[in-house]
Protein backbone atom coordinates (compact mmCIF):
# COMPACT_ATOMS: atom_id res chain seq x y z
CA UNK A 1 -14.37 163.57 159.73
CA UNK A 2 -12.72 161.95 156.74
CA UNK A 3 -10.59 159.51 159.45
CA UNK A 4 -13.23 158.93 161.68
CA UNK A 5 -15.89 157.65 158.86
CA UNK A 6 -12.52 155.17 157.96
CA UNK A 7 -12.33 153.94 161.47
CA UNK A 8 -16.06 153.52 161.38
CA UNK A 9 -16.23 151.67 158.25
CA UNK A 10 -13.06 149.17 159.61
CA UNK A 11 -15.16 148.34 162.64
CA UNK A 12 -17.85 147.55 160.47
CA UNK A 13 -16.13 145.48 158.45
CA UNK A 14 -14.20 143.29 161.47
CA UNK A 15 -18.08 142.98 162.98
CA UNK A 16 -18.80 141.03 159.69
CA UNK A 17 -15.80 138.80 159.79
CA UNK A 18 -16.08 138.37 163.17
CA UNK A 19 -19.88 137.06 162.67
CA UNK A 20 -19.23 135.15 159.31
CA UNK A 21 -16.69 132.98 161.79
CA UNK A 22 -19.02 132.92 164.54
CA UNK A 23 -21.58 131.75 162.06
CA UNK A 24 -19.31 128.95 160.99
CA UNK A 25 -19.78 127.23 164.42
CA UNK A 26 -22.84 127.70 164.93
CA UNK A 27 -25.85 125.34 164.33
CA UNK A 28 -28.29 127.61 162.42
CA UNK A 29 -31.16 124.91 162.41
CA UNK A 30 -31.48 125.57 166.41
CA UNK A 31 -32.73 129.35 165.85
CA UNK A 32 -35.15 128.42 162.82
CA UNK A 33 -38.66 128.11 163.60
CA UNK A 34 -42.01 129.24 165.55
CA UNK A 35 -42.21 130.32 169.33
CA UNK A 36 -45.01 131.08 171.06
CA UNK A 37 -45.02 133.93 174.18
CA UNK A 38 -45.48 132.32 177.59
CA UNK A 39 -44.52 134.44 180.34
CA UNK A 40 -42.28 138.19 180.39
CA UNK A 41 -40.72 139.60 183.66
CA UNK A 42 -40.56 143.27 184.20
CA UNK A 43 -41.60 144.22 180.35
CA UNK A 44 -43.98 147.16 180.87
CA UNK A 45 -41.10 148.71 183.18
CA UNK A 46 -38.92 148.44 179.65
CA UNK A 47 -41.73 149.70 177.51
CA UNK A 48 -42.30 152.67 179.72
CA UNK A 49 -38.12 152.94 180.04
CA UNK A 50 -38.30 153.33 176.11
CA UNK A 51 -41.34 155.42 175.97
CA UNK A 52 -44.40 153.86 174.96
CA UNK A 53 -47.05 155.34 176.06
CA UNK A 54 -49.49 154.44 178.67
CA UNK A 55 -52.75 153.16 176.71
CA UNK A 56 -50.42 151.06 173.84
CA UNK A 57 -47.94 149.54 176.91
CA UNK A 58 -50.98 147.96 178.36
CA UNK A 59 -52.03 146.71 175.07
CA UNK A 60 -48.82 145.28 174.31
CA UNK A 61 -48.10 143.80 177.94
CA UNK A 62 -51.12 141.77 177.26
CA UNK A 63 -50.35 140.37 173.72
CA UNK A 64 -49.05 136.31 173.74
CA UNK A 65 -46.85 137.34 170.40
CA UNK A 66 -45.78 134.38 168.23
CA UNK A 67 -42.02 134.77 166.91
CA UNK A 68 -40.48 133.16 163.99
CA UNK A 69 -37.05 133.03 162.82
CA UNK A 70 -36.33 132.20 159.32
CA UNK A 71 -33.36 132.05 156.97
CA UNK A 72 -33.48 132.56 153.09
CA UNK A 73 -33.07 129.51 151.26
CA UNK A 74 -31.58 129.65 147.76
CA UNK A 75 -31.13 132.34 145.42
CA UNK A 76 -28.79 135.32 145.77
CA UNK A 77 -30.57 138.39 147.39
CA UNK A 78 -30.73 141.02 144.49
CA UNK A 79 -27.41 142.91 143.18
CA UNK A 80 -26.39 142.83 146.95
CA UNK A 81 -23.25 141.01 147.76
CA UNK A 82 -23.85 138.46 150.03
CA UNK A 83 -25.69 135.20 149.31
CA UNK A 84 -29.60 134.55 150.38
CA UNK A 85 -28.26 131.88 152.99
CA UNK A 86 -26.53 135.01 154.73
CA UNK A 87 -30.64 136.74 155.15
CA UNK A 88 -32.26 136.12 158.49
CA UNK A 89 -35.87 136.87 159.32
CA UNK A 90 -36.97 137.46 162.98
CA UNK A 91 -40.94 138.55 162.61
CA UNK A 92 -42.90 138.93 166.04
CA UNK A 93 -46.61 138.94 165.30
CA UNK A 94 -49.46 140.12 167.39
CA UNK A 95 -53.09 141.00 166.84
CA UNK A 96 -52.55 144.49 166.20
CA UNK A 97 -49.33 144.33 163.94
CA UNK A 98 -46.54 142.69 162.78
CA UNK A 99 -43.03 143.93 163.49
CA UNK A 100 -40.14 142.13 160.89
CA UNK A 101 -36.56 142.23 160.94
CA UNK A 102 -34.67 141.04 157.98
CA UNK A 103 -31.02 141.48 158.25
CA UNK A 104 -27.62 139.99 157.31
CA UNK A 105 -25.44 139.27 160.27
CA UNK A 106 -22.67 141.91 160.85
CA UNK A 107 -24.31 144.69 158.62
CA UNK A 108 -26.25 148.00 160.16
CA UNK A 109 -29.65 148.46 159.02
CA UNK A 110 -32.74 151.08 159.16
CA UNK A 111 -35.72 150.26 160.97
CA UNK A 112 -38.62 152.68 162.21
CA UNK A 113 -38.74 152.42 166.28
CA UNK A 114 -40.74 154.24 168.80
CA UNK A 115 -37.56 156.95 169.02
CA UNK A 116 -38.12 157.33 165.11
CA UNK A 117 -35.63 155.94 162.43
CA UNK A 118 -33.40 153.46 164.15
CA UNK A 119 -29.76 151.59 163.44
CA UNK A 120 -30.14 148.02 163.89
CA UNK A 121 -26.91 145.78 164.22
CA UNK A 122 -27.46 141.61 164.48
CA UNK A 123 -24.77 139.55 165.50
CA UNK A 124 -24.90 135.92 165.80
CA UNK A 125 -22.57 134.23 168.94
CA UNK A 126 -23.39 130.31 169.51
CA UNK A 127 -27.08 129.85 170.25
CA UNK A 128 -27.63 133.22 170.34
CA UNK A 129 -28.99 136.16 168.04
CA UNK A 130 -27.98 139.61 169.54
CA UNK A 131 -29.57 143.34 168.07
CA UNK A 132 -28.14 146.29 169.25
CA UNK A 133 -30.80 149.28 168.26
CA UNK A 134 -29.82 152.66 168.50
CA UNK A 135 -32.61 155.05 167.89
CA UNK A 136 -32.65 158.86 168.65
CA UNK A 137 -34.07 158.90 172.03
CA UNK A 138 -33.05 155.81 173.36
CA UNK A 139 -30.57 152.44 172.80
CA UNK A 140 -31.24 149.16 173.45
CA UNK A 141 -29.31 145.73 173.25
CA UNK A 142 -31.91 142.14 172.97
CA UNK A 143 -30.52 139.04 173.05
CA UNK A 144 -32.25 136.08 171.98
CA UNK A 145 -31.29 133.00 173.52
CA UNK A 146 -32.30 129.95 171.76
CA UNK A 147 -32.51 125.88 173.14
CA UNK A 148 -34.21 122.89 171.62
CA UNK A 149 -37.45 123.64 173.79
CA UNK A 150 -37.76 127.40 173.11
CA UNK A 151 -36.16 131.50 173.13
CA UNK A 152 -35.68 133.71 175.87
CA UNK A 153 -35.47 137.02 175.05
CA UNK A 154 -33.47 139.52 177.51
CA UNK A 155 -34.07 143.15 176.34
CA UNK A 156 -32.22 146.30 178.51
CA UNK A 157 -32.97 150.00 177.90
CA UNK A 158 -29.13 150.82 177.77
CA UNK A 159 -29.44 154.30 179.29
CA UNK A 160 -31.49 153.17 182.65
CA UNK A 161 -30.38 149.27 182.99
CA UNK A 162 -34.03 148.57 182.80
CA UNK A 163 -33.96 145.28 181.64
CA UNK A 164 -36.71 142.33 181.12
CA UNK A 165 -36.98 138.98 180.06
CA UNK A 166 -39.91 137.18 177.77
CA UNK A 167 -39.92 134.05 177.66
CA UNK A 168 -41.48 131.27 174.28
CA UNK A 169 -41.82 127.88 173.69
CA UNK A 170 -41.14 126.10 170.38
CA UNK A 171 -43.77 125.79 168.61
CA UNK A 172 -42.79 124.22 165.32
């Protein structure tokens, strides 16, 4: 148990070097900002692959969701280790809630998910922000592609291959 927590923690800690010189390369201004939902492909087919259930799916296949990605500017963040400027932001907001991610590239983190409690990973790899979730009853990997005009989001259900696309345009 001992060995395997180890070899746990060392992959954990390559995934942050790994991102910090990822990071390095990339331009960080091109994922800040708002986006505005225009079109998705095959996204109820994910939500019912995850299981959400029939009356919310149809609720949340017809929400236009805004999306906004920032970074923290400044100040360090608490007795933590790693500088503000390291904090990212993605917050998706519809009429019926608001979902937020704040995370630091490379690091796991809690979230609550339709599976329950759920361990988030964010990498960052050129103009892209990737999430691997992991939640009791299901997995799922989103990557969020990002250009001058907008962010395509490709999200697959890991244990069926379901996967969809939603697309936004850049809205500030």
């Amino acid at each position: 148990m001992r060995n395997t927590c180890q070899r746990q923690a060392g992959r954990d800690q390559h995934i942050i070097h790994v991102t910090r010189l990822l990071m390095s390369s990339t331009d960080m201004a091109l994922f800040e900002g708002k986006y505005q939902h225009e079109k998705s492909k095959n996204y109820e087919e994910f939500l019912k692959a995850i299981g959400v259930p029939l009356v919310p799916r149809k609720v949340v296949v017809n929400s236009s969701p805004v999306v906004e990605v920032t970074r923290c500017k400044g100040e360090t963040s608490g007795d933590k280790e790693e500088t503000c400027e390291e904090q990212w932001s993605i917050r998706m907001s519809t009429l019926l809630r608001d979902i937020e991610y704040r995370f630091v590239p490379g690091q796991p983190m809690q979230t609550e998910s339709m599976g329950g409690q759920a361990k988030n990973v964010f990498t960052i790899e050129n103009n892209r922000i990737i999430q691997r979730q992991d939640a009791p009853t299901y997995s799922t990997e989103v990557v969020r592609e990002f250009t001058d005009d907008g962010l395509t989001m490709t999200m697959k259900h890991v244990e069926s291959g379901i996967e969809c696309h939603r697309y936004f345009k850049r809205i500030k």
